[in-house]
C-alpha atoms as a PDB file:
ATOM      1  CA  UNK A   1     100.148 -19.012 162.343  1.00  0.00           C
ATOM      2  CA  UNK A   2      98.375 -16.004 160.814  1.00  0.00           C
ATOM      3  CA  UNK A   3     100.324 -14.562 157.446  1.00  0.00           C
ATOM      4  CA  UNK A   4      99.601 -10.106 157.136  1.00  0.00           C
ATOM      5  CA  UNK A   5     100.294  -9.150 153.472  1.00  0.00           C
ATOM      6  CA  UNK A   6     102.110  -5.867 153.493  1.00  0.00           C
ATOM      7  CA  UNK A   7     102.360  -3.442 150.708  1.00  0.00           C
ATOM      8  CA  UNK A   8     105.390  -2.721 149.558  1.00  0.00           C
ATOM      9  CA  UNK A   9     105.104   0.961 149.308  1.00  0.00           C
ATOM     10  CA  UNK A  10     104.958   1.176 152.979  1.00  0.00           C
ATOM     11  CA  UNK A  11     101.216   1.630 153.859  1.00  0.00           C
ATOM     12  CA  UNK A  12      98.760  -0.931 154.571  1.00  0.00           C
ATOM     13  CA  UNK A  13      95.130  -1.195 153.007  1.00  0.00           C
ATOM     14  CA  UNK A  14      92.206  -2.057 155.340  1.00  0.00           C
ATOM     15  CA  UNK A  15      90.348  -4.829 154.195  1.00  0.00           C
ATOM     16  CA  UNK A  16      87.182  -3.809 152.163  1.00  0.00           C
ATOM     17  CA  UNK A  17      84.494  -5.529 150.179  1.00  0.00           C
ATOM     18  CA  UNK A  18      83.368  -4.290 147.215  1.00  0.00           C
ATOM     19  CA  UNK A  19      80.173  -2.648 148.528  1.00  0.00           C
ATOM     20  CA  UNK A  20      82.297  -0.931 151.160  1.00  0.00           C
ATOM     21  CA  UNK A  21      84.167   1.781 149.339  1.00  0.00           C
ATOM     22  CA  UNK A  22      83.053   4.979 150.183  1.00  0.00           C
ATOM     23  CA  UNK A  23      82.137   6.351 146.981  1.00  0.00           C
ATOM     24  CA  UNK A  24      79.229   3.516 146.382  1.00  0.00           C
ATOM     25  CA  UNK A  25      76.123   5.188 146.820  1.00  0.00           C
ATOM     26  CA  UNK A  26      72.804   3.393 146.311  1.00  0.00           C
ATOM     27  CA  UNK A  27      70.447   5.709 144.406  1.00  0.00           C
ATOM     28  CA  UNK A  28      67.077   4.882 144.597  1.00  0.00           C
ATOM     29  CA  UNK A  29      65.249   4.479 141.216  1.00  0.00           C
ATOM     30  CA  UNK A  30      64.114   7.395 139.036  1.00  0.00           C
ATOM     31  CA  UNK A  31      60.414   7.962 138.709  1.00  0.00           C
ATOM     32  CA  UNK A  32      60.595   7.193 134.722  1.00  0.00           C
ATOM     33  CA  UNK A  33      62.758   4.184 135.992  1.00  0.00           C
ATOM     34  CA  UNK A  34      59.413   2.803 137.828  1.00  0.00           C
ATOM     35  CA  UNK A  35      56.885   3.831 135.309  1.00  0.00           C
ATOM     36  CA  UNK A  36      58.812   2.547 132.011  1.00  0.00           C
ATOM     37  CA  UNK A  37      56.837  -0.469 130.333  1.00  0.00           C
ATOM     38  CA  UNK A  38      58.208  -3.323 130.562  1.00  0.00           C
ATOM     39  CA  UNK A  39      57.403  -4.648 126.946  1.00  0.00           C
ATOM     40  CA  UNK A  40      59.408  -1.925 125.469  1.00  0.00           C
ATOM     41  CA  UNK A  41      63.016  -2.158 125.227  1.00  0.00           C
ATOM     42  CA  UNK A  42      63.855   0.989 126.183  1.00  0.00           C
ATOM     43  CA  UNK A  43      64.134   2.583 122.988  1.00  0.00           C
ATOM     44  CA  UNK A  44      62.337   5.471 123.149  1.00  0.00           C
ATOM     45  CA  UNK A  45      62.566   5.947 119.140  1.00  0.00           C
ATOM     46  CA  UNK A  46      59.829   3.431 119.119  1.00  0.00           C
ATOM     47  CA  UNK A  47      57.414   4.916 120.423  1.00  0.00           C
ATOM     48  CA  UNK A  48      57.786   8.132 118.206  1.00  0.00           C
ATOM     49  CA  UNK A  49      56.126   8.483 115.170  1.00  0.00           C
ATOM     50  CA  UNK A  50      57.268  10.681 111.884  1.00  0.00           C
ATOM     51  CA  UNK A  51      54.719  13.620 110.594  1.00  0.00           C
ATOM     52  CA  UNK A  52      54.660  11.275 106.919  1.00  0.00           C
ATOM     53  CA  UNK A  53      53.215   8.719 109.586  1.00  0.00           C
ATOM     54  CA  UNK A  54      50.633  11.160 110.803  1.00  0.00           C
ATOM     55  CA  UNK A  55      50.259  12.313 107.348  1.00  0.00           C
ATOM     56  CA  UNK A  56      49.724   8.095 106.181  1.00  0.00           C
ATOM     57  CA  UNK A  57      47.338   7.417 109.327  1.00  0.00           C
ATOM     58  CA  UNK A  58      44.953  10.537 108.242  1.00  0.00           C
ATOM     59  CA  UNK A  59      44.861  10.163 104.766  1.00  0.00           C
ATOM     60  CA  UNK A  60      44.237   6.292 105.410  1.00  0.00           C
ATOM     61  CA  UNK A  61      41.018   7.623 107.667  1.00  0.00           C
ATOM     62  CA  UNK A  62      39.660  10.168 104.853  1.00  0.00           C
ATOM     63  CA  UNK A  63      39.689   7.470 102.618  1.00  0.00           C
ATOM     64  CA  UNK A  64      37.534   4.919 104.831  1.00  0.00           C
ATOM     65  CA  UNK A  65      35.181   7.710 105.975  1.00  0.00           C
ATOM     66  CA  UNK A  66      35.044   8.068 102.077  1.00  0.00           C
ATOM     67  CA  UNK A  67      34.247   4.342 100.649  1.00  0.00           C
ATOM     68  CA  UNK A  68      31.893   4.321 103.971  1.00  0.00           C
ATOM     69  CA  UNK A  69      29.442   6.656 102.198  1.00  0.00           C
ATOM     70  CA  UNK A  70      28.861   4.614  99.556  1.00  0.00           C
ATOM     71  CA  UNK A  71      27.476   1.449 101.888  1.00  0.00           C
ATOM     72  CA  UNK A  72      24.491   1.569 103.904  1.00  0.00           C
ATOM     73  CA  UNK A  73      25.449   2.592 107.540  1.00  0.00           C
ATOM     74  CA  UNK A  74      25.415  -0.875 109.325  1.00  0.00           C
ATOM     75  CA  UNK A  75      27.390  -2.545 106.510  1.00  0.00           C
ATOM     76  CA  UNK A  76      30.090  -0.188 106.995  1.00  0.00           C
ATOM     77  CA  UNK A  77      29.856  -0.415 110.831  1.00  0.00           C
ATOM     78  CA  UNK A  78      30.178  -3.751 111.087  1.00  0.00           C
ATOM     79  CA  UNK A  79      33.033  -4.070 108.061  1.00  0.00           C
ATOM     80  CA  UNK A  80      34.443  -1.409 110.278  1.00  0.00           C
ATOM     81  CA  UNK A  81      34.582  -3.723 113.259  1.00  0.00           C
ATOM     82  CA  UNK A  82      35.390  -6.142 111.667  1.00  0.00           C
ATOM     83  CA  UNK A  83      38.740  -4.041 110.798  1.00  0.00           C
ATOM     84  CA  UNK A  84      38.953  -3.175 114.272  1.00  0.00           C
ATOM     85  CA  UNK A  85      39.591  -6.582 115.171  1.00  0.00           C
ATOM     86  CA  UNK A  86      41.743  -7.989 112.663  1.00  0.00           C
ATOM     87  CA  UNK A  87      44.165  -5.260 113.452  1.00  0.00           C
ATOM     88  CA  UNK A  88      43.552  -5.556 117.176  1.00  0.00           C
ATOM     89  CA  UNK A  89      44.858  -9.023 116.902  1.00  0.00           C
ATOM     90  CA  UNK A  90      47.405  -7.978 114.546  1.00  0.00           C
ATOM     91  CA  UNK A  91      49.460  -5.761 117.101  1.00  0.00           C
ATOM     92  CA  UNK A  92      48.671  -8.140 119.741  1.00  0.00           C
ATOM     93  CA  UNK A  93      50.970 -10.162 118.019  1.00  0.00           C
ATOM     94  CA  UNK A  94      53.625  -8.400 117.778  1.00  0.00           C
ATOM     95  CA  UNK A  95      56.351  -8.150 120.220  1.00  0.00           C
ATOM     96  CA  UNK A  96      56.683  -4.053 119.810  1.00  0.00           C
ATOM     97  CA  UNK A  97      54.666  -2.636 117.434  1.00  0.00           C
ATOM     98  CA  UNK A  98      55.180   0.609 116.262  1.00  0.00           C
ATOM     99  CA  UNK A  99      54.066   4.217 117.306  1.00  0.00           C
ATOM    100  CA  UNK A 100      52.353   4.877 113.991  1.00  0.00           C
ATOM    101  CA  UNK A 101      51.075   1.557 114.229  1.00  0.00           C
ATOM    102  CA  UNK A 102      48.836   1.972 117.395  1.00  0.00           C
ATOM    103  CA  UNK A 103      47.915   5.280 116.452  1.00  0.00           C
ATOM    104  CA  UNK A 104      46.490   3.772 113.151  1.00  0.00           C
ATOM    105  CA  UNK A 105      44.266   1.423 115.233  1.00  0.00           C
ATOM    106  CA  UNK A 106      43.597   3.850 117.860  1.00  0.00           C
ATOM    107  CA  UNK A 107      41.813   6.252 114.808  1.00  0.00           C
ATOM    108  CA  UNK A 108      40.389   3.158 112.748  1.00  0.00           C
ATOM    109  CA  UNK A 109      38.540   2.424 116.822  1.00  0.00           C
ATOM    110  CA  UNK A 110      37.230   6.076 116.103  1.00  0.00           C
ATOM    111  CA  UNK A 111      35.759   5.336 113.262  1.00  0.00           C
ATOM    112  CA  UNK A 112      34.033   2.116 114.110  1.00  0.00           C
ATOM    113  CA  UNK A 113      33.144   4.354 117.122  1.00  0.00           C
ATOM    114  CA  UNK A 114      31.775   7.079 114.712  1.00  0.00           C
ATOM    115  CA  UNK A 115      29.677   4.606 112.466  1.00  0.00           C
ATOM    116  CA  UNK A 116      28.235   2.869 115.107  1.00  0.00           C
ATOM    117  CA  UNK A 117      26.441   6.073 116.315  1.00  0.00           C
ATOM    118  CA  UNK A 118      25.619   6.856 112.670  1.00  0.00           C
ATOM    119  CA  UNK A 119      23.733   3.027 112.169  1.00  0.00           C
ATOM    120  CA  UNK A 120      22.087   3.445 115.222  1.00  0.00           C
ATOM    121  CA  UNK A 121      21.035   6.958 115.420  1.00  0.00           C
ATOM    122  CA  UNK A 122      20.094   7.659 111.558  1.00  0.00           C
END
């Protein structure tokens, strides 16, 4: 024996599941959906960095271009790599490092860069 539920207003309800109602839409995924990086959390803060940051990461460069001309060139190349690599490691570790962070690395690369082609071409 089959029991039908009826509403008590009168009017009866089809049966629906929940991906039937027809305001669901599927949208496919935004571009910036599919290209986000999956280490980050989505905070998008993160991966801005402040003018004083820009301001820190410069200043911190004119002052190792500075103590570098007082050491022959391949000392301060390889000191400079040396740097390179502590700090590479460094933000390898971490779980989300910071804007500034990788831009600080990204200019101290320069330099080794830089004093490379001054130890081997003067």
């Amino acid at each position: 024996m089959k029991v039908e539920m009826v509403d008590a207003a009168g009017g009866s309800q089809p049966d629906r599941s929940p991906g039937d109602e027809p305001d669901a839409r599927t949208r496919p995924p935004a571009a910036d959906d599919r290209m986000r990086d999956p280490y980050v959390g989505g905070d998008p803060a993160a991966q801005r960095f402040s003018m004083w940051g820009l301001l820190g990461v410069v200043t911190g460069a004119s002052l190792v271009l500075a103590v570098g001309t007082y050491f022959p060139k391949p000392i301060f190349a390889g000191a400079v790599g040396l740097a390179t690599l502590i700090t590479m490691v460094a933000l390898s570790a971490m779980r989300e490092p910071p804007a500034v962070f990788q831009l600080a690395w990204w200019t101290l690369l320069l330099i080794y860069l830089m004093a490379i082609g001054s130890a081997v071409l003067g």
